[in-house]
Protein backbone atom coordinates (compact mmCIF):
# COMPACT_ATOMS: atom_id res chain seq x y z
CA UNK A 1 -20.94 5.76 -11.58
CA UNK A 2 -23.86 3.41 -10.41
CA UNK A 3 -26.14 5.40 -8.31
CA UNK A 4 -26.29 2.89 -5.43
CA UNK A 5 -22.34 3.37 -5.60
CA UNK A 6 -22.62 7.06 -5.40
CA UNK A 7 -24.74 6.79 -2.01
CA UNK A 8 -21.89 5.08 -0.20
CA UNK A 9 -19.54 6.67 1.92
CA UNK A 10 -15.76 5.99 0.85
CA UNK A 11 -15.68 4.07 4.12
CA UNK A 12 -18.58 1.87 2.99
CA UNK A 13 -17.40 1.04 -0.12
CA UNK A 14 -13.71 0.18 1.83
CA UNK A 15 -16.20 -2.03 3.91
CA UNK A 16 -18.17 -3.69 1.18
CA UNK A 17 -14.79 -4.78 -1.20
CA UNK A 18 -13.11 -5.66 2.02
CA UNK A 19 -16.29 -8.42 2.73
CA UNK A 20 -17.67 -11.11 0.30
CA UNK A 21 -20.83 -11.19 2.96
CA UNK A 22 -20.93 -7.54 3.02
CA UNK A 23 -20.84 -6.96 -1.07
CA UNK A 24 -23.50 -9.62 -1.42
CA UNK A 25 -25.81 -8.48 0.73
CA UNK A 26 -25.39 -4.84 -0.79
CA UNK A 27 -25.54 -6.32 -4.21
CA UNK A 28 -29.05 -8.15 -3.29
CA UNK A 29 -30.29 -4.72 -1.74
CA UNK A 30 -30.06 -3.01 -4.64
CA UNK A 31 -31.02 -5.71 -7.45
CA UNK A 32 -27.28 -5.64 -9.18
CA UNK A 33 -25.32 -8.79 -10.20
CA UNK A 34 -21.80 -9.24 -10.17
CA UNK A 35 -19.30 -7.89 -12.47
CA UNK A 36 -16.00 -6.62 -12.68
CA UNK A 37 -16.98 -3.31 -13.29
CA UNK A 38 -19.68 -2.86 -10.22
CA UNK A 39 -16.18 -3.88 -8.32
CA UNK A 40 -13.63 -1.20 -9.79
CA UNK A 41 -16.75 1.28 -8.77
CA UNK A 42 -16.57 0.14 -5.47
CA UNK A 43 -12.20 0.04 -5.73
CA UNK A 44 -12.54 3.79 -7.18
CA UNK A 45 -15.11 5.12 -4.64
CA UNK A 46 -12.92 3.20 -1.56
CA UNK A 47 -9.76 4.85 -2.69
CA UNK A 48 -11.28 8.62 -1.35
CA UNK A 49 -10.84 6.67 1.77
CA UNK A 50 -7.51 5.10 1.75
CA UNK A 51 -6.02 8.81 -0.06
CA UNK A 52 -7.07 10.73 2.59
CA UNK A 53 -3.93 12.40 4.26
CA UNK A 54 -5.16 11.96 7.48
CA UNK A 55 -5.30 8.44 6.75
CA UNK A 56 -2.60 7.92 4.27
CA UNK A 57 -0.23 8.64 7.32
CA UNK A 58 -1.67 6.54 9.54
CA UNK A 59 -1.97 3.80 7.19
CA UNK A 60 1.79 4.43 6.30
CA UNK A 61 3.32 4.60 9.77
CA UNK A 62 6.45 2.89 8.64
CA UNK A 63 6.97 5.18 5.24
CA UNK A 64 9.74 6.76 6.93
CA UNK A 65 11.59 3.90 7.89
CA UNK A 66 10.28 2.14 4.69
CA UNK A 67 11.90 5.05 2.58
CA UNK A 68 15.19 4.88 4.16
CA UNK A 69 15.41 1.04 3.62
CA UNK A 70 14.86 1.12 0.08
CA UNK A 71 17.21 3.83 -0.42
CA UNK A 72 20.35 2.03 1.56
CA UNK A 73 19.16 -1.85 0.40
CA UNK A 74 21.65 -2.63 -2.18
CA UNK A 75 19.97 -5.89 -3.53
CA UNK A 76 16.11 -4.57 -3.35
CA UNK A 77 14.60 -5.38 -6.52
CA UNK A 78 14.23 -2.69 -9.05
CA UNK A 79 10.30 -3.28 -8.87
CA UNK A 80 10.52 -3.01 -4.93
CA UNK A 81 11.99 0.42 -5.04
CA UNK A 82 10.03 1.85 -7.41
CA UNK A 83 6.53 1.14 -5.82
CA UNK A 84 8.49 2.07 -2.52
CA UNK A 85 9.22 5.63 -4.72
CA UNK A 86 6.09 6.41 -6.21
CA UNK A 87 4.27 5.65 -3.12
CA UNK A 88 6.29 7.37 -0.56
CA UNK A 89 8.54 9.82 -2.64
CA UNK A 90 5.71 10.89 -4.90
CA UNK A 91 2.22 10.30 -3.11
CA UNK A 92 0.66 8.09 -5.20
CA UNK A 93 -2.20 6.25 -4.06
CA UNK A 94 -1.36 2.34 -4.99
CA UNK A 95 -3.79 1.80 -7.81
CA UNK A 96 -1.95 4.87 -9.06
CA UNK A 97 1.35 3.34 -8.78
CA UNK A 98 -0.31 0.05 -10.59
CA UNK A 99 -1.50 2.37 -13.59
CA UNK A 100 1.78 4.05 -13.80
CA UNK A 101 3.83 0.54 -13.54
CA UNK A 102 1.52 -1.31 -15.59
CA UNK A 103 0.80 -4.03 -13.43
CA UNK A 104 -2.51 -4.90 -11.28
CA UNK A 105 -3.01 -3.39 -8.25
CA UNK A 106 -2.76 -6.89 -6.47
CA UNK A 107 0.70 -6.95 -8.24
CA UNK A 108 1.29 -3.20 -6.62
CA UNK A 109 0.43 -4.88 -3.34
CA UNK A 110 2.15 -7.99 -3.64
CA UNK A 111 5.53 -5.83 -4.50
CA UNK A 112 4.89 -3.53 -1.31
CA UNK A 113 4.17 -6.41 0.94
CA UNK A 114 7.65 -7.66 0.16
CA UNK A 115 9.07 -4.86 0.61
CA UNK A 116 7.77 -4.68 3.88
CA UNK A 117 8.90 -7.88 5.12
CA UNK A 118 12.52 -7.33 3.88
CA UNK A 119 12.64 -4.05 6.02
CA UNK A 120 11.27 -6.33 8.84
CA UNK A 121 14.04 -9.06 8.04
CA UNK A 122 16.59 -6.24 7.77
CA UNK A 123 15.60 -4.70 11.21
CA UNK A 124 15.29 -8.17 12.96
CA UNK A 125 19.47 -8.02 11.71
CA UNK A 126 20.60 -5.07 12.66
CA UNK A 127 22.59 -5.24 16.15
CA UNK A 128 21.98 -1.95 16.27
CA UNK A 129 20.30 1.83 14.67
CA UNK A 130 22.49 4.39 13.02
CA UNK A 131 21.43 6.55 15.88
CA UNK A 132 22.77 4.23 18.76
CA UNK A 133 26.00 4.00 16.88
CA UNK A 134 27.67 7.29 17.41
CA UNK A 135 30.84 5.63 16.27
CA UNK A 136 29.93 5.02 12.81
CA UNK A 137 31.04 1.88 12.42
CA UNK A 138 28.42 1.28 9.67
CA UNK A 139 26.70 -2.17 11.31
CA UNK A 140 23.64 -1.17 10.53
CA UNK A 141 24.49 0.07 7.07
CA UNK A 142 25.72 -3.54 6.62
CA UNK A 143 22.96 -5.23 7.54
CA UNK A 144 20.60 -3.71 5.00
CA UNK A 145 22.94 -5.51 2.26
């Protein structure tokens, strides 16, 4: 690793790939130019950060409902419920789940951001939660098809 990458905090690194300004300045502090690989240095270093369990569960507040959905979704794609599996089921951090997959980690993203906004679509259809539906009458199940 580049020893003005080793200096920085997980944090900072999060900070500096999360801010053209931020990882140009940096860049001009320390005399480095551009590349690819200064940037998976910085990716590496920030992913301490974002694997943190402390973090992990705050940055994952809807894993439990985001498990469930891919579970009972009938027409999720297949790529869907795997990220939503080795993220959630297995604890992979998502540039994990992009080595494992073979795909980018923007891919990983992209795939987990959909996922997302089907749960959201799903919920917004639901009259109701399995919980306020003592009956059983399965509404919600339905919905999430």
């Amino acid at each position: 690793m580049h020893s003005a990458v080793d200096e920085l905090t997980p944090a900072d690194a999060l900070d500096l790939v999360g801010s053209p300004w931020l990882y140009a300045t940096w860049r001009q502090k320390h005399g480095l130019a551009h590349s690819g690989h200064l940037l998976q240095l910085l990716w590496e270093r920030a992913e301490a950060c974002l694997d943190e369990p402390s973090q992990s569960d705050a940055r994952r507040r809807d894993a439990d409902s985001l498990r469930q959905f891919s579970r009972r979704a009938a027409r999720l794609p297949a790529r869907q419920r795997q990220i939503a599996s080795l993220l959630l089921d297995h604890g992979l951090s998502l540039t994990e789940c992009a080595r494992e997959l073979g795909i980018s980690r923007e891919t990983a993203r992209t795939h987990l951001r959909r996922l997302r906004e089907s749960e959201r679509r799903a919920r917004a259809r639901m009259p109701q939660t399995d919980a306020e539906d003592p009956g059983g009458s399965g509404d919600a199940d339905k919905a999430l098809r």
